[in-house]
N, C-alpha and C. Protein backbone atom coordinates (compact mmCIF):
# COMPACT_ATOMS: atom_id res chain seq x y z
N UNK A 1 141.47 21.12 100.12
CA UNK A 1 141.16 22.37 99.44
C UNK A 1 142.42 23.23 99.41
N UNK A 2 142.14 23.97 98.61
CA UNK A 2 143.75 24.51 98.23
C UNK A 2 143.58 26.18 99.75
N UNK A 3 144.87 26.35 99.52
CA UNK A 3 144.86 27.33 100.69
C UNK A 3 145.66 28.72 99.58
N UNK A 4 144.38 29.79 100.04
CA UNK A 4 144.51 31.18 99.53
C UNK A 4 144.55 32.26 100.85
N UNK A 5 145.84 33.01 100.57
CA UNK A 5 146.83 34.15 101.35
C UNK A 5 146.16 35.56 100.57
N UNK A 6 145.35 34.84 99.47
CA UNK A 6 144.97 36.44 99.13
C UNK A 6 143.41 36.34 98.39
N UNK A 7 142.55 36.86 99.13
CA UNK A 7 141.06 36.90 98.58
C UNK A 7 141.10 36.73 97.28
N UNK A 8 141.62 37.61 96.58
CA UNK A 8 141.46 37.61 94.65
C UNK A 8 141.69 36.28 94.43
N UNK A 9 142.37 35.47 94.66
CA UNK A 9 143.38 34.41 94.32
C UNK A 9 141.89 33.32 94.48
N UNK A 10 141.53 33.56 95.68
CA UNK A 10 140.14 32.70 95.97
C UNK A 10 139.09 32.84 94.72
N UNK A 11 138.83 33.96 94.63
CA UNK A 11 137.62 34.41 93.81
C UNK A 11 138.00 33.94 92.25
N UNK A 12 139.35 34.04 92.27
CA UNK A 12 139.72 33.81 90.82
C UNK A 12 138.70 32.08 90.87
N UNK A 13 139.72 31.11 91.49
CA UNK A 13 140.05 29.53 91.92
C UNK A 13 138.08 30.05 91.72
N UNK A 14 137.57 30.40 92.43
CA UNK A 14 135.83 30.23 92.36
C UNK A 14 135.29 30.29 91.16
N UNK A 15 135.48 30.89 90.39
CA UNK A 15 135.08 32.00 89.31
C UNK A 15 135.54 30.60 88.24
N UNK A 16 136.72 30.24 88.29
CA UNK A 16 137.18 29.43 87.50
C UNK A 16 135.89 27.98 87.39
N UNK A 17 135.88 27.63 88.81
CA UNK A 17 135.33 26.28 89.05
C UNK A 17 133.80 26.52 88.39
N UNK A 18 133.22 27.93 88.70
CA UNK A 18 131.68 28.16 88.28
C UNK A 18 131.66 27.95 86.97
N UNK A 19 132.46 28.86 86.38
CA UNK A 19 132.44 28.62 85.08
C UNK A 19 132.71 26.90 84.22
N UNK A 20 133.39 26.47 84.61
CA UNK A 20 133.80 25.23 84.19
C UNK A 20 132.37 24.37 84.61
N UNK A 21 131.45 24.40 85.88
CA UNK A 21 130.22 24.35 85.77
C UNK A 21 129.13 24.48 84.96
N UNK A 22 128.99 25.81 85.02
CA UNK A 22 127.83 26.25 83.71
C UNK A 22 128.69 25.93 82.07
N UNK A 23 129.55 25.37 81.72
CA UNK A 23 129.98 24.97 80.16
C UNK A 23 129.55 23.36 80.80
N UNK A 24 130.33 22.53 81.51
CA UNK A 24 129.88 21.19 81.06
C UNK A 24 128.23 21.19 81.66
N UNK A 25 127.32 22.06 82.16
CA UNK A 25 125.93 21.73 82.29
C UNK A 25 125.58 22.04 80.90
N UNK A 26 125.64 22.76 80.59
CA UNK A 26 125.17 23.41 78.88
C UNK A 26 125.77 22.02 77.96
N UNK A 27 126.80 22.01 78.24
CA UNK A 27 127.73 20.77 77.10
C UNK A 27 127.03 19.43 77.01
N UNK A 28 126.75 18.86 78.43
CA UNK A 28 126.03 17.56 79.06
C UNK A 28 124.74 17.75 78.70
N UNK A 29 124.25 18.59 78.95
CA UNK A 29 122.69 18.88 78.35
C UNK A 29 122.07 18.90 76.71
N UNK A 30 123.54 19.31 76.28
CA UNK A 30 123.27 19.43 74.79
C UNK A 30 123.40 18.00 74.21
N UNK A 31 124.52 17.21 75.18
CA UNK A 31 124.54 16.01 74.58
C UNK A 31 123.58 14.88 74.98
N UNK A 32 122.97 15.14 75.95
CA UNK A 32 121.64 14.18 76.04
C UNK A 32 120.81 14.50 75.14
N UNK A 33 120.08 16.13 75.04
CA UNK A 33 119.29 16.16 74.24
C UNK A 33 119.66 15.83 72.79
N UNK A 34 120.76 15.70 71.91
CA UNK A 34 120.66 15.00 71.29
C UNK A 34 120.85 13.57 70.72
N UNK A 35 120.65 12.97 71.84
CA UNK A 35 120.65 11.40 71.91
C UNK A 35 119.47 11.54 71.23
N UNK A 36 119.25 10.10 70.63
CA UNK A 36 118.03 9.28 70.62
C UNK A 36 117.06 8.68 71.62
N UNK A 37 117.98 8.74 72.54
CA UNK A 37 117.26 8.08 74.06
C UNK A 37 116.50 9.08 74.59
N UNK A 38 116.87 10.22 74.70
CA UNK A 38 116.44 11.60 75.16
C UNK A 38 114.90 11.80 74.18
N UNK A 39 116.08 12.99 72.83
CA UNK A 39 114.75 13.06 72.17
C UNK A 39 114.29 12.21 70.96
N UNK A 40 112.91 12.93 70.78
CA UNK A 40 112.04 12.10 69.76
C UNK A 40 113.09 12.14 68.46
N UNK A 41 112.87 11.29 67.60
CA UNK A 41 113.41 10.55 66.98
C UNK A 41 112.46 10.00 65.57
N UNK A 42 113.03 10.65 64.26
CA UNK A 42 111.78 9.97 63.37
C UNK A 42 113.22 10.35 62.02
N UNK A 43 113.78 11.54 61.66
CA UNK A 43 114.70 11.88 60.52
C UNK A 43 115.82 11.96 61.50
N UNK A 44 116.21 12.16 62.46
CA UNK A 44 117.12 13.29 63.16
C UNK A 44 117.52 14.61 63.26
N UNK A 45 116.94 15.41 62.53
CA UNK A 45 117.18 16.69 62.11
C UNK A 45 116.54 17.66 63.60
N UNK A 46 115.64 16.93 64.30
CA UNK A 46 115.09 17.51 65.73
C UNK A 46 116.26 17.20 66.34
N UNK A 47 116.83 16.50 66.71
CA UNK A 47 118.03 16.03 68.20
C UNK A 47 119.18 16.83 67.61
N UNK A 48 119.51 17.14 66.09
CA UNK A 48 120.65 17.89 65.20
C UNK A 48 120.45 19.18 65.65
N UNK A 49 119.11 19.92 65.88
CA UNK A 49 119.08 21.13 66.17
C UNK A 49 118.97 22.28 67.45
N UNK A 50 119.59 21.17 68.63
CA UNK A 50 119.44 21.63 69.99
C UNK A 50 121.34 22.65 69.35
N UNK A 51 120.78 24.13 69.96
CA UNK A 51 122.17 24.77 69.74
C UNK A 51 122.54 25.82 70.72
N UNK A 52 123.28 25.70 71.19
CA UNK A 52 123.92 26.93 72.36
C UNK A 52 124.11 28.28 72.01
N UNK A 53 123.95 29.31 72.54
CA UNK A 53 124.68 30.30 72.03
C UNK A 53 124.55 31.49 73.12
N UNK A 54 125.24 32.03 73.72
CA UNK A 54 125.64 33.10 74.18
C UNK A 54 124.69 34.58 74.14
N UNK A 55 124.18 34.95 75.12
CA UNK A 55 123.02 36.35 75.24
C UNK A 55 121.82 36.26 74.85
N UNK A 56 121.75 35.09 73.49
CA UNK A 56 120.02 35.31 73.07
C UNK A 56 119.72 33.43 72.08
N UNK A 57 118.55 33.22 72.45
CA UNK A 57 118.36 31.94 72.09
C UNK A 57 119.08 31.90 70.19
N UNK A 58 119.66 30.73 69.71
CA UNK A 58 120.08 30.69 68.74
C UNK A 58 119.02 30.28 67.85
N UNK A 59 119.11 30.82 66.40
CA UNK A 59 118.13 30.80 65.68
C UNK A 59 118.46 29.63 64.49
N UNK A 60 119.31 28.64 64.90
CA UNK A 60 120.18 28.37 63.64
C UNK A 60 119.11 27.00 63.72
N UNK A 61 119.00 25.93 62.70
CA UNK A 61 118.84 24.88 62.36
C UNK A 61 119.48 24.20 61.61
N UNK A 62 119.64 22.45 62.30
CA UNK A 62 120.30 21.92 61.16
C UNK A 62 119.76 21.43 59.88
N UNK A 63 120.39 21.45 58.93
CA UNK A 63 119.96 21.16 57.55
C UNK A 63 119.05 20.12 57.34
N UNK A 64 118.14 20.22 56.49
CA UNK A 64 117.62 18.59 55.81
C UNK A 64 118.02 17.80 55.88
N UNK A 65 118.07 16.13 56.43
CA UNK A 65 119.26 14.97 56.39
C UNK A 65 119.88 15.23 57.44
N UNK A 66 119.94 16.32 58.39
CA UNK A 66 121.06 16.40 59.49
C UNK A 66 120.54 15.31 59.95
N UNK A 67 121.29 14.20 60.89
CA UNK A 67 121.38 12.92 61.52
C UNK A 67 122.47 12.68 62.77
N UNK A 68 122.89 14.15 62.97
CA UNK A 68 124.25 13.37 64.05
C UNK A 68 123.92 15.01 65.42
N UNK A 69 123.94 14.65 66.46
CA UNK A 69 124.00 15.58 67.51
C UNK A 69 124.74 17.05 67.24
N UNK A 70 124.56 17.92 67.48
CA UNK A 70 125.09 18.99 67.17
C UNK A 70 126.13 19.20 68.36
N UNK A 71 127.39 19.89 68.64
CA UNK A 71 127.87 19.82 69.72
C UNK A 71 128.51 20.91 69.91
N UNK A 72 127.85 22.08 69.23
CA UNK A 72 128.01 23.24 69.03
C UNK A 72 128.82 23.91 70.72
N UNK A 73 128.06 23.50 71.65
CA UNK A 73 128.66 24.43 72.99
C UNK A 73 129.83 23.53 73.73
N UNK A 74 130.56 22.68 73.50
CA UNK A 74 131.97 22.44 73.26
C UNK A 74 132.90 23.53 72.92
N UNK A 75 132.56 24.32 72.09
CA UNK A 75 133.13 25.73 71.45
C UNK A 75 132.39 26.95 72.37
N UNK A 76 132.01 27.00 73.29
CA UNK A 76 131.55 27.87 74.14
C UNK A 76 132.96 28.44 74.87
N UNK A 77 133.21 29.47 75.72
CA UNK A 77 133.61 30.62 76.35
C UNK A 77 133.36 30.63 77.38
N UNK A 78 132.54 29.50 78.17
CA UNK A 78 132.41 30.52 79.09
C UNK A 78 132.75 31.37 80.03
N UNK A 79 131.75 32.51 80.50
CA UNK A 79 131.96 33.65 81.64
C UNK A 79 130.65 33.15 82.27
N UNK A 80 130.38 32.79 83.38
CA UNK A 80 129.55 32.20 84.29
C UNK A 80 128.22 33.63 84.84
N UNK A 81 129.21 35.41 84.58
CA UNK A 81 128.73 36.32 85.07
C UNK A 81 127.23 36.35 83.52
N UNK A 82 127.34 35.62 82.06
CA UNK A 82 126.64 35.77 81.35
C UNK A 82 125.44 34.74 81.24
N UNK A 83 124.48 34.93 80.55
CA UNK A 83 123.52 34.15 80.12
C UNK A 83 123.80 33.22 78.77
N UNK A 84 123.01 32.19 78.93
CA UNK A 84 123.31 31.00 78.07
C UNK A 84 121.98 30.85 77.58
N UNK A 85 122.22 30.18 76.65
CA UNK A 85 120.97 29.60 76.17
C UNK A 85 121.24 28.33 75.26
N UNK A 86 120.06 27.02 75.24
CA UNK A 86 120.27 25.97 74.50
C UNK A 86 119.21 25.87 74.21
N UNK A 87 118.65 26.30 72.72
CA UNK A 87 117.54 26.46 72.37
C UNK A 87 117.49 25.60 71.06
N UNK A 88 116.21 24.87 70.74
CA UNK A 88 116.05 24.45 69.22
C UNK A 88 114.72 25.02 68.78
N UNK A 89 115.08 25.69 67.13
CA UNK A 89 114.83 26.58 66.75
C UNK A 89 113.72 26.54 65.37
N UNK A 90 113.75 24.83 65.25
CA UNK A 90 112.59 24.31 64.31
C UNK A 90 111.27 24.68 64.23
N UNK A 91 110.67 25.08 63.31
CA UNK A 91 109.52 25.65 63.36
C UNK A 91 108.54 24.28 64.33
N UNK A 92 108.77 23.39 64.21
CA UNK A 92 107.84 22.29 65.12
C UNK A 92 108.38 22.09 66.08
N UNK A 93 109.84 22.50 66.48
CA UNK A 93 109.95 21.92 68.25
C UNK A 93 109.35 22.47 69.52
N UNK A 94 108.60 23.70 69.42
CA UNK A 94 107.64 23.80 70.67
C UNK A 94 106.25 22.49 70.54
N UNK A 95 106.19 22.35 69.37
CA UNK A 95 104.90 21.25 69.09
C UNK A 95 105.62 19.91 69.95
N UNK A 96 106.38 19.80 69.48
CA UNK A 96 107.46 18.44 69.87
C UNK A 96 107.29 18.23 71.57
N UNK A 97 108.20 19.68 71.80
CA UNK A 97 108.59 19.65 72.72
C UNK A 97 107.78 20.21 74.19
N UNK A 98 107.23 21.12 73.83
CA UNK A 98 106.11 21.75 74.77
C UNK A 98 104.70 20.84 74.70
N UNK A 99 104.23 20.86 73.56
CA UNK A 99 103.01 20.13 73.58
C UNK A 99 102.61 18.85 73.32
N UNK A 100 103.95 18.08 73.30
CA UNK A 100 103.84 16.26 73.25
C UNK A 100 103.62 16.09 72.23
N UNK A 101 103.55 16.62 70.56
CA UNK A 101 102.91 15.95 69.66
C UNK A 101 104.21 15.15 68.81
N UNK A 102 104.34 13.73 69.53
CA UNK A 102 105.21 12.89 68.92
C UNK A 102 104.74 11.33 69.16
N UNK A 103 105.14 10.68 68.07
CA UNK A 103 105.16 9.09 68.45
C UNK A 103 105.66 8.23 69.14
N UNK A 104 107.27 8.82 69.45
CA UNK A 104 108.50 8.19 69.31
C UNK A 104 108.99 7.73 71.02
N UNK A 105 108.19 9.15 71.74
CA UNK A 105 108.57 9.15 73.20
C UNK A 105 107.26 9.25 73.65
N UNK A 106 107.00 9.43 75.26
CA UNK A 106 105.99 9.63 75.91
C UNK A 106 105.45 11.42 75.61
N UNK A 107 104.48 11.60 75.93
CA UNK A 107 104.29 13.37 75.65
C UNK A 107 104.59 14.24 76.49
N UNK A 108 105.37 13.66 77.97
CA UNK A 108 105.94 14.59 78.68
C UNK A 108 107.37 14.19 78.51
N UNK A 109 108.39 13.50 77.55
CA UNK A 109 109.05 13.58 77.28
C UNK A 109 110.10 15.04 77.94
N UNK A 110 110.08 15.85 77.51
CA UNK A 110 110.45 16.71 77.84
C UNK A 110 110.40 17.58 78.92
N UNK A 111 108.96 17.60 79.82
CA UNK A 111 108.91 17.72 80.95
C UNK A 111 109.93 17.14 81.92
N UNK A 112 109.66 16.07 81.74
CA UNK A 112 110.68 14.93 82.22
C UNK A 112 111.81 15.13 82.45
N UNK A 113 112.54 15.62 81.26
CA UNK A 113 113.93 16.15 80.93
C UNK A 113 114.28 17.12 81.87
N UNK A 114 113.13 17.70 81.49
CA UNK A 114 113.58 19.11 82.41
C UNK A 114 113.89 19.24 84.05
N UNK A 115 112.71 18.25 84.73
CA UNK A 115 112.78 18.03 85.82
C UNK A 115 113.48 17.51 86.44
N UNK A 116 113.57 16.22 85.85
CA UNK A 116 114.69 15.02 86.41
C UNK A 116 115.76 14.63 85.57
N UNK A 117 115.92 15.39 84.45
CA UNK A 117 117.25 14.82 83.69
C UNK A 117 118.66 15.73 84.05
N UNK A 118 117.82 17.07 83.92
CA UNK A 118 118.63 18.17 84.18
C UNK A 118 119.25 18.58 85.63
N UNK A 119 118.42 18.50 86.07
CA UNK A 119 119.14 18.50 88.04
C UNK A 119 119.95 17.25 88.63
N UNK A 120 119.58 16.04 87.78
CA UNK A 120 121.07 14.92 87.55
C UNK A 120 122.20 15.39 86.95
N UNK A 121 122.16 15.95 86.20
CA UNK A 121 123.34 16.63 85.22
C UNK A 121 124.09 17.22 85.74
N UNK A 122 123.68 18.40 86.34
CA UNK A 122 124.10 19.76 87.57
C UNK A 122 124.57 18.42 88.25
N UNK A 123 124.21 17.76 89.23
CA UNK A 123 124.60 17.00 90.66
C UNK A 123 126.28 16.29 90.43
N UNK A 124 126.01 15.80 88.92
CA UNK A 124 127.51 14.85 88.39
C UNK A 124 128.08 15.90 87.79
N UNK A 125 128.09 17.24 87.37
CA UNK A 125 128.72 18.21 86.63
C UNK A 125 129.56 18.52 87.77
N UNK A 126 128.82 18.92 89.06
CA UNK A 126 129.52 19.81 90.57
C UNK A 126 130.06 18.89 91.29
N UNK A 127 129.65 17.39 90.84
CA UNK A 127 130.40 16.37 91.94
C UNK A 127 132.23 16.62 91.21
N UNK A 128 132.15 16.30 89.62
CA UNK A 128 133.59 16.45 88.66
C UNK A 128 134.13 17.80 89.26
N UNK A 129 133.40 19.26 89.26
CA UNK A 129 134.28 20.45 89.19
C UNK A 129 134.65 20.23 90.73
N UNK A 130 133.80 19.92 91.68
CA UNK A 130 134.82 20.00 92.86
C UNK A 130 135.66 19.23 92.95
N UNK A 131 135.80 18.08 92.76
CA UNK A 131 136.97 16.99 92.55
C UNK A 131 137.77 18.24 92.10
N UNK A 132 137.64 18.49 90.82
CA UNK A 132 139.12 19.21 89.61
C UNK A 132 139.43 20.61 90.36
N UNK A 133 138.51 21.05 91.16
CA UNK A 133 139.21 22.39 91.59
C UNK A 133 138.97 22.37 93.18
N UNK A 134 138.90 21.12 93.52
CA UNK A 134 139.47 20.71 95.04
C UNK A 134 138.98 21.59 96.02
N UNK A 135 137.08 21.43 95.67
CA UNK A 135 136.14 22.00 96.61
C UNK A 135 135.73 21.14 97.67
């Protein structure tokens, strides 16, 4: 671990590592959910419309024909002191996603995700940032 002569210097080195945390959990998360393996799967335009955005859930969707992962929070900022959000914004993805109504996956699909996909994510996100900032 690196050696700090001056508190700030620490907090910075902290501040740095958190942050670099909460972007690849948001980043990693965005990119499972739009796998095919992850989510349901019938046009692609559901797995196209998982989108990040900064203070308030994003309202955006991808187009008709969208077919490829969105990877919108790659281009994120982050400040670790703010709120995030990775929201999809389709008029049917609470149906999808909250209430199972799909073919493609099981109907807790997403439960699933949430429970056990996501707290894997965090575990290999914090295993990388302490390696890189030599926690």
């Amino acid at each position: 671990m690196p050696k700090f002569d001056n508190a700030k210097d620490l907090e910075r080195h902290l501040k740095k590592a958190l942050d670099a945390f909460v972007f690849n959990t948001i980043k990693d998360t965005q990119g499972e959910l739009g796998s095919q393996t992850v989510s349901p799967y019938e046009t692609g335009r559901f797995r196209s419309s998982w989108f990040s955005q900064e203070g308030s859930p994003s309202r955006e969707v991808a187009p008709e024909g969208a077919d490829s992962p969105n990877t919108d929070a790659a281009n994120l900022r982050v400040d670790s002191r703010k709120t995030y959000y990775l929201s999809n914004s389709l008029v049917y993805a609470q149906s999808v996603a909250i209430e199972g109504n799909v073919r493609s996956k099981a109907k807790t699909w997403f439960t699933s995700f949430r429970n056990e996909s996501i707290p894997r994510i965090q575990q290999d996100v914090a295993k990388v940032v302490k390696q890189e900032f030599d926690l």
